[in-house]
Protein backbone atom coordinates (compact mmCIF):
# COMPACT_ATOMS: atom_id res chain seq x y z
CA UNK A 1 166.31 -36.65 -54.62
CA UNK A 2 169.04 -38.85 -53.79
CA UNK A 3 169.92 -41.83 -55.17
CA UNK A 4 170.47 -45.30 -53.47
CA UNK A 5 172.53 -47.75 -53.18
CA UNK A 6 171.23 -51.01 -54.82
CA UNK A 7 172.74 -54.26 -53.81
CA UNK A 8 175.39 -55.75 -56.14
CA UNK A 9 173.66 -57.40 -59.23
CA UNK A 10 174.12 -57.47 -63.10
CA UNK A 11 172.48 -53.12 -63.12
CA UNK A 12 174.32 -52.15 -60.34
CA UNK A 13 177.87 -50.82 -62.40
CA UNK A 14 178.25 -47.24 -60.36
CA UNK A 15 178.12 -49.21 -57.02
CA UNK A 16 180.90 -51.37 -58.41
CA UNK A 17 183.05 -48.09 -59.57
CA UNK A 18 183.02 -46.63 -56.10
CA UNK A 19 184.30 -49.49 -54.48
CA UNK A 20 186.80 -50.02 -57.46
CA UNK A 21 187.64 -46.49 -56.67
CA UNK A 22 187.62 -46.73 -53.14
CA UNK A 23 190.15 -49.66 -53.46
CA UNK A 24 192.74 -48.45 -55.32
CA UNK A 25 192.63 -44.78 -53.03
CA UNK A 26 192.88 -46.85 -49.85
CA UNK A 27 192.62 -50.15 -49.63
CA UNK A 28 189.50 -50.61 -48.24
CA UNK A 29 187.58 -53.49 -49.75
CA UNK A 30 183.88 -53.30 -49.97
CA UNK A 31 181.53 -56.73 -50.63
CA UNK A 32 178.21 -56.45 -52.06
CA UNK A 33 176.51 -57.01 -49.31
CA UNK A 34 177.85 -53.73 -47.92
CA UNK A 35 176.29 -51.84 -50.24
CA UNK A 36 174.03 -50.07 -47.44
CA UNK A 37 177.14 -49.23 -45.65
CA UNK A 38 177.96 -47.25 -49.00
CA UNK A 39 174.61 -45.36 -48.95
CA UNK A 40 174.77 -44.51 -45.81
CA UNK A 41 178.10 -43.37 -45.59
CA UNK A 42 178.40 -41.40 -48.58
CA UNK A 43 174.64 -40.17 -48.13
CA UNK A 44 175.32 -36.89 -46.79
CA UNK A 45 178.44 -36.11 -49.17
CA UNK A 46 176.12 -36.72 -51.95
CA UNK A 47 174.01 -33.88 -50.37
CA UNK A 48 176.42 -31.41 -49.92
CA UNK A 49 177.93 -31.87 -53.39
CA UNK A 50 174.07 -32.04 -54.93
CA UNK A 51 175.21 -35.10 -56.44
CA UNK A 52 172.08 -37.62 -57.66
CA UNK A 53 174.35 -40.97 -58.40
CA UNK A 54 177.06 -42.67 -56.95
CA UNK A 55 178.70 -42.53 -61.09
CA UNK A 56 178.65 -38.65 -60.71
CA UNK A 57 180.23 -38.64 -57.12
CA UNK A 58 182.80 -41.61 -58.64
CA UNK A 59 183.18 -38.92 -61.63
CA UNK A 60 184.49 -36.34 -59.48
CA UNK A 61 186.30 -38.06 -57.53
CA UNK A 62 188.36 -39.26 -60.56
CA UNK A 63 189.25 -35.34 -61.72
CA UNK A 64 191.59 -34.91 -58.25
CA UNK A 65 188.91 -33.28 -56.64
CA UNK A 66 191.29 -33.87 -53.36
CA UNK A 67 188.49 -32.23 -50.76
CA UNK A 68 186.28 -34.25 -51.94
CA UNK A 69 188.72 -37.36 -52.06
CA UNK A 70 189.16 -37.21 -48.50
CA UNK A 71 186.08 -36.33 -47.20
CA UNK A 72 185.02 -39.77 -48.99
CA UNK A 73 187.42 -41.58 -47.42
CA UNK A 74 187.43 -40.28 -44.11
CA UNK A 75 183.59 -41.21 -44.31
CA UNK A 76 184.21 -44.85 -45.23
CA UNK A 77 186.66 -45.39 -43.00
CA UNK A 78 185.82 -47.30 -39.50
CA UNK A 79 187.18 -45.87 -36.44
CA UNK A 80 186.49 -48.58 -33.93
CA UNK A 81 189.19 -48.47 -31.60
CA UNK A 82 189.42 -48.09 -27.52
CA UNK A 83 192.44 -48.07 -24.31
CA UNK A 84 194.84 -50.82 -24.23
CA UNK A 85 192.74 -53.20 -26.71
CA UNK A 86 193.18 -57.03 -25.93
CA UNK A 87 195.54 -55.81 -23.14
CA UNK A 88 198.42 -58.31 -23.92
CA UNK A 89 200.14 -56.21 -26.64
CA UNK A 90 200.71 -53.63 -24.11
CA UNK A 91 202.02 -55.70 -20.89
CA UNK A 92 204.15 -57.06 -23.34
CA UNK A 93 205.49 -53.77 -24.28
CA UNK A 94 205.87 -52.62 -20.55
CA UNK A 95 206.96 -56.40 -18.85
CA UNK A 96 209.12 -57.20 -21.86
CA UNK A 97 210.51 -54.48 -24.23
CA UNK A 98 210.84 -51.31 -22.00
CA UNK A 99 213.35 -52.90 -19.34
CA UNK A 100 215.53 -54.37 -22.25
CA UNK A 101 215.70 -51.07 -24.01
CA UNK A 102 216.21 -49.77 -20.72
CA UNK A 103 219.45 -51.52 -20.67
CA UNK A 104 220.37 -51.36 -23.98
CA UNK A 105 222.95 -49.08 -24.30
CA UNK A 106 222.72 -48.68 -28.05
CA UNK A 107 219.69 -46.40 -27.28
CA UNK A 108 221.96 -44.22 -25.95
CA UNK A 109 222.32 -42.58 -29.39
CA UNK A 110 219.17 -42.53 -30.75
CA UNK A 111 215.88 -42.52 -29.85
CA UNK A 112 213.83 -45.53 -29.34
CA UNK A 113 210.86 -45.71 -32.03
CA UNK A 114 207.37 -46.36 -32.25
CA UNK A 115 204.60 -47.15 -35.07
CA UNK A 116 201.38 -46.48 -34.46
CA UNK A 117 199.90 -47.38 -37.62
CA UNK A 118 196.46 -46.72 -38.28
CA UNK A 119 195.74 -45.36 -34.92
CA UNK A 120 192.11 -43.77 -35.54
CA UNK A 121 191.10 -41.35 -32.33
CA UNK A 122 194.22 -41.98 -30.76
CA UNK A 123 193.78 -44.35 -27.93
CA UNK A 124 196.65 -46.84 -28.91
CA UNK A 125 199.42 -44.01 -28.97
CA UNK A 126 198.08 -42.71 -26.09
CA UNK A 127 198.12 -45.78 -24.25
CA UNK A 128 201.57 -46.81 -25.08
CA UNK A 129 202.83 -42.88 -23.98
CA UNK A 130 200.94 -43.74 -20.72
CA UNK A 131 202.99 -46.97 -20.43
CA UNK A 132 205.94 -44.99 -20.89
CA UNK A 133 205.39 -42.56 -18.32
CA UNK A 134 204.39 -45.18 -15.50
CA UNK A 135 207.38 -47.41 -16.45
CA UNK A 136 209.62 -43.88 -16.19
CA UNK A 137 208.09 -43.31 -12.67
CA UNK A 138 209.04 -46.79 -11.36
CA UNK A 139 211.64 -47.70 -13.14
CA UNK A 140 213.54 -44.44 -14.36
CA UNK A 141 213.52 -44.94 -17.87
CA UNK A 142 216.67 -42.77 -19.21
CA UNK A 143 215.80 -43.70 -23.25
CA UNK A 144 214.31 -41.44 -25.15
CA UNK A 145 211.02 -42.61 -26.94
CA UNK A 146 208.71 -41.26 -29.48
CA UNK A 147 205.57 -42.66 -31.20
CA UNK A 148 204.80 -41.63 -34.51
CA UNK A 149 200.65 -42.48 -35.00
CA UNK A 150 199.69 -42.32 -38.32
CA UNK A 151 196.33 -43.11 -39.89
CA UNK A 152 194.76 -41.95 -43.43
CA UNK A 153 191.93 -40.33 -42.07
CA UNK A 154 192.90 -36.74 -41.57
CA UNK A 155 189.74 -36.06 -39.74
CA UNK A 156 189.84 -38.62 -37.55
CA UNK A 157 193.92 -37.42 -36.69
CA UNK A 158 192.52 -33.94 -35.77
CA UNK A 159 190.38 -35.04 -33.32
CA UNK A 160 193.54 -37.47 -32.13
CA UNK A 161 195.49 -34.45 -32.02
CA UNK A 162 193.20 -32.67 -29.75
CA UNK A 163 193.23 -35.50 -27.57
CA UNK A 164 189.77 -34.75 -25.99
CA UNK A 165 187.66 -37.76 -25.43
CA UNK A 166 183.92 -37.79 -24.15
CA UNK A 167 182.37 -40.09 -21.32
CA UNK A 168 181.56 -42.87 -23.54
CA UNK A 169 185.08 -43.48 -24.71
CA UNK A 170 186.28 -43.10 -21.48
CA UNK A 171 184.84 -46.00 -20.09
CA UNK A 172 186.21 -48.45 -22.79
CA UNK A 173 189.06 -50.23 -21.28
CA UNK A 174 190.47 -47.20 -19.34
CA UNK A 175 190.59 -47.65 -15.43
CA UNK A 176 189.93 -45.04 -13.08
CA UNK A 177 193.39 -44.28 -11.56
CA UNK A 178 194.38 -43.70 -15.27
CA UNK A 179 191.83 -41.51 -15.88
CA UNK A 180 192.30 -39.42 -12.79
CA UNK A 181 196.24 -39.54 -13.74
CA UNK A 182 196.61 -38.83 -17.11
CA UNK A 183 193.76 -36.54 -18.13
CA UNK A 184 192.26 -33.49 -16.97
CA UNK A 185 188.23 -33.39 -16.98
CA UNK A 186 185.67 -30.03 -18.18
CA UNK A 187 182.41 -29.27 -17.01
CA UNK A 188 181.20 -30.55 -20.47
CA UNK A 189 182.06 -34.16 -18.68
CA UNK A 190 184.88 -34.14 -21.51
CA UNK A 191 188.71 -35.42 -21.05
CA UNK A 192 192.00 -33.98 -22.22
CA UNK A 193 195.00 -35.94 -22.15
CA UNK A 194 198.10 -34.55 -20.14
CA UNK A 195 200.91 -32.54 -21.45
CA UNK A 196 202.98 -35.30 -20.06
CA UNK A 197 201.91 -37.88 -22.19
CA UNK A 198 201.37 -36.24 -25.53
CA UNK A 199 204.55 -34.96 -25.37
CA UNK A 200 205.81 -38.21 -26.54
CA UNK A 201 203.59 -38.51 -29.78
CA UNK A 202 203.82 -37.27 -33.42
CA UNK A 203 200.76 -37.11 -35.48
CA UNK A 204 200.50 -37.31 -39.13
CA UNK A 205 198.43 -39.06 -42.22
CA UNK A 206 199.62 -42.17 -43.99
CA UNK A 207 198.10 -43.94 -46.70
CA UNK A 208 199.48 -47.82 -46.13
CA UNK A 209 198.94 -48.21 -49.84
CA UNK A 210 201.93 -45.29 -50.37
CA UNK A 211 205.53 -45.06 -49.30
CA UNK A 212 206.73 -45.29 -45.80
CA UNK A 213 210.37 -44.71 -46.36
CA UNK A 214 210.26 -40.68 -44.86
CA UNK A 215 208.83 -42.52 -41.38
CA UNK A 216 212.56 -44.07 -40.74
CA UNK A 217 213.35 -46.64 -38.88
CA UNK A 218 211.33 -48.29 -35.92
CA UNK A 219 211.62 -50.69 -33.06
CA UNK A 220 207.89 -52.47 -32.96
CA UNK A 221 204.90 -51.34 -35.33
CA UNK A 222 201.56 -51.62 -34.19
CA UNK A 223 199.50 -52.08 -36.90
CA UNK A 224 196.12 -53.72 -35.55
CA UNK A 225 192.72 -54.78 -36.63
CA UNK A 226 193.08 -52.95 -39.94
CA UNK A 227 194.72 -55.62 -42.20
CA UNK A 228 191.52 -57.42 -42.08
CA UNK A 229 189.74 -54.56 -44.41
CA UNK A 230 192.31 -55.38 -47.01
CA UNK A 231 192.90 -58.07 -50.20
CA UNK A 232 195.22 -60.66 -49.27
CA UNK A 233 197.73 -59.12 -52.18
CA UNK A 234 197.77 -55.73 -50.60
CA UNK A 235 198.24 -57.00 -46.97
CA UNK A 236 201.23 -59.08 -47.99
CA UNK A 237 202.63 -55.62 -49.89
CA UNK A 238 202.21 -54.33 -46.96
CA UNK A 239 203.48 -56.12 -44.56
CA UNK A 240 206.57 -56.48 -46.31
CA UNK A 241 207.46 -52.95 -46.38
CA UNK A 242 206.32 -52.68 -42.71
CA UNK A 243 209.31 -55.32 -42.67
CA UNK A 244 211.86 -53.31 -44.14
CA UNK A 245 210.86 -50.06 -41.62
CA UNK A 246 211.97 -52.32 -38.75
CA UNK A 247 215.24 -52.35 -37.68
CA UNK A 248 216.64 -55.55 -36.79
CA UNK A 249 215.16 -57.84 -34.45
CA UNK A 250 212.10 -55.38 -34.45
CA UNK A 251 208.46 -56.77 -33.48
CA UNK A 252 205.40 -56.10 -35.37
CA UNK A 253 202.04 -56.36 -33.49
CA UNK A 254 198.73 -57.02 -35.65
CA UNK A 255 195.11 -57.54 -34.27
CA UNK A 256 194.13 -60.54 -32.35
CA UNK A 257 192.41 -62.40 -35.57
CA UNK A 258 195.00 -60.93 -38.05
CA UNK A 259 198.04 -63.04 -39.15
CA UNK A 260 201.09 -62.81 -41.49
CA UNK A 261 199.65 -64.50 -44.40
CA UNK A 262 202.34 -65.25 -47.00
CA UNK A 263 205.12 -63.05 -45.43
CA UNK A 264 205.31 -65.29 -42.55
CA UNK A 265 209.26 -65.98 -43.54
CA UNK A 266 209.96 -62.64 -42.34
CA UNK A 267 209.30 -62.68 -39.10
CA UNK A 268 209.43 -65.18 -35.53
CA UNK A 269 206.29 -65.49 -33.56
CA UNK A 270 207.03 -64.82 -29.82
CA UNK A 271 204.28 -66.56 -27.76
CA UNK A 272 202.96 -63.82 -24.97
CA UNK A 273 200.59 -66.29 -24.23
CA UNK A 274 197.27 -65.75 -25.10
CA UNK A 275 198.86 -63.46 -28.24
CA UNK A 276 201.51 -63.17 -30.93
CA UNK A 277 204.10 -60.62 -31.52
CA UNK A 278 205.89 -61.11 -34.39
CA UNK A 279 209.61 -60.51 -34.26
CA UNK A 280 211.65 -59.06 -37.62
CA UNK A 281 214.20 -61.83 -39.03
């Protein structure tokens, strides 16, 4: 029988050691009135592993059981995510950045570089590779570009890889002319993304507690609607060393209610009226 998830309360010590746990292995901050998100999440884990308490799941999960590490996290992470969220991020990338790197000549030698942090099934990438390709039709774009999407669910990555989407996420914030020009549809009324497009992205898993100093150097980061799951002392650590992977006079772009908290020194807000990008000092 399986056990559940009490609400937080003076008996309630396991369900504080997961999230303890889950903290320090991710970030992710959970408050006790979560505590059926917990259940439910880990529920079926608990099965598979014939586990009867959250302290015996916690247990293994301290030994470096690292299946089992990740199959926790990739169940408590939230994958909410759809095409060209909040839309201004992305005309600001196409209006704005892509003709001046267009006619900066310094991206003659190198490529110009792209964060997609935290970038869940995919759709941000692939909407900024789309961007890329109908700015390159219009415009001739002669820089090269490439978007490295990251994201610490490695489950949720190999279904980004794949790039195969089904009706329902097709119809969240993706027109039609995009859909008949960048994907190709099955009789399973599921969509792959063109050759075209992926070509321009780089999948891989990040943790954004760890290091970020193999990634290099980038040009803008988008790192949205995740910051928000975090303390305010691990956003600011992180943050800053998102800071130090742009080079200079690089833009970060957060979520719509995120801000920069106490690294706000760093960086110069640029107005795109209704959002913020924030540009690196």
């Amino acid at each position: 029988m399986l056990h559940t998830v009490k609400t937080a309360s003076g008996d309630n010590a396991e369900f504080i050691e997961f999230c303890n746990y889950l903290q320090k292995a991710s970030g992710i901050t959970i408050t006790p009135d979560k505590s059926y998100l917990v259940n439910a999440r880990v529920r079926k884990i608990m099965a598979n592993y014939e586990f009867n308490s959250l302290s015996e799941l916690v247990n293994q999960l301290k030994v470096s059981n690292r299946r089992l590490q990740q199959e926790v996290v990739d169940a408590m992470t939230t994958n909410e995510t759809f095409w060209f969220r909040d839309n201004y991020p992305f005309d600001f990338f196409y209006n704005t950045l892509l003709p001046d790197w267009n006619a900066d000549v310094h991206f003659e030698r190198r490529p110009i570089r792209i964060w997609s942090a935290a970038c869940s099934s995919g759709q941000e990438p692939y909407s900024l590779a789309m961007l890329l390709e109908e700015y390159n039709e219009k415009n001739k774009f002669s820089k090269r570009a490439e978007i490295i999407a990251t994201d610490l669910s490695s489950q949720i990555l190999d279904h980004a890889k794949l790039g195969e989407y089904d009706g329902l996420s097709m119809g969240r914030g993706l027109s039609q002319q995009r859909l008949n020009k960048f994907f190709t549809s099955s009789c399973q009324k599921r969509w792959t993304v063109v050759q075209p497009v992926r070509r321009h992205i780089k999948f891989q898993p990040i943790n954004l507690l760890e290091s970020y100093a193999n990634l290099g150097k980038f040009d803008i980061i988008f790192c949205r609607n995740v910051l928000i799951y975090f303390t305010k002392e691990t956003k600011n650590d992180i943050l800053t060393r998102m800071h130090q992977c742009l080079n200079p006079g690089g833009f970060l772009c957060l979520g719509s209610s995120e801000g920069l908290g106490n690294v706000s020194s760093l960086f110069t807000m640029v107005n795109c009226k209704p959002g913020l990008i924030y540009q690196s000092k």
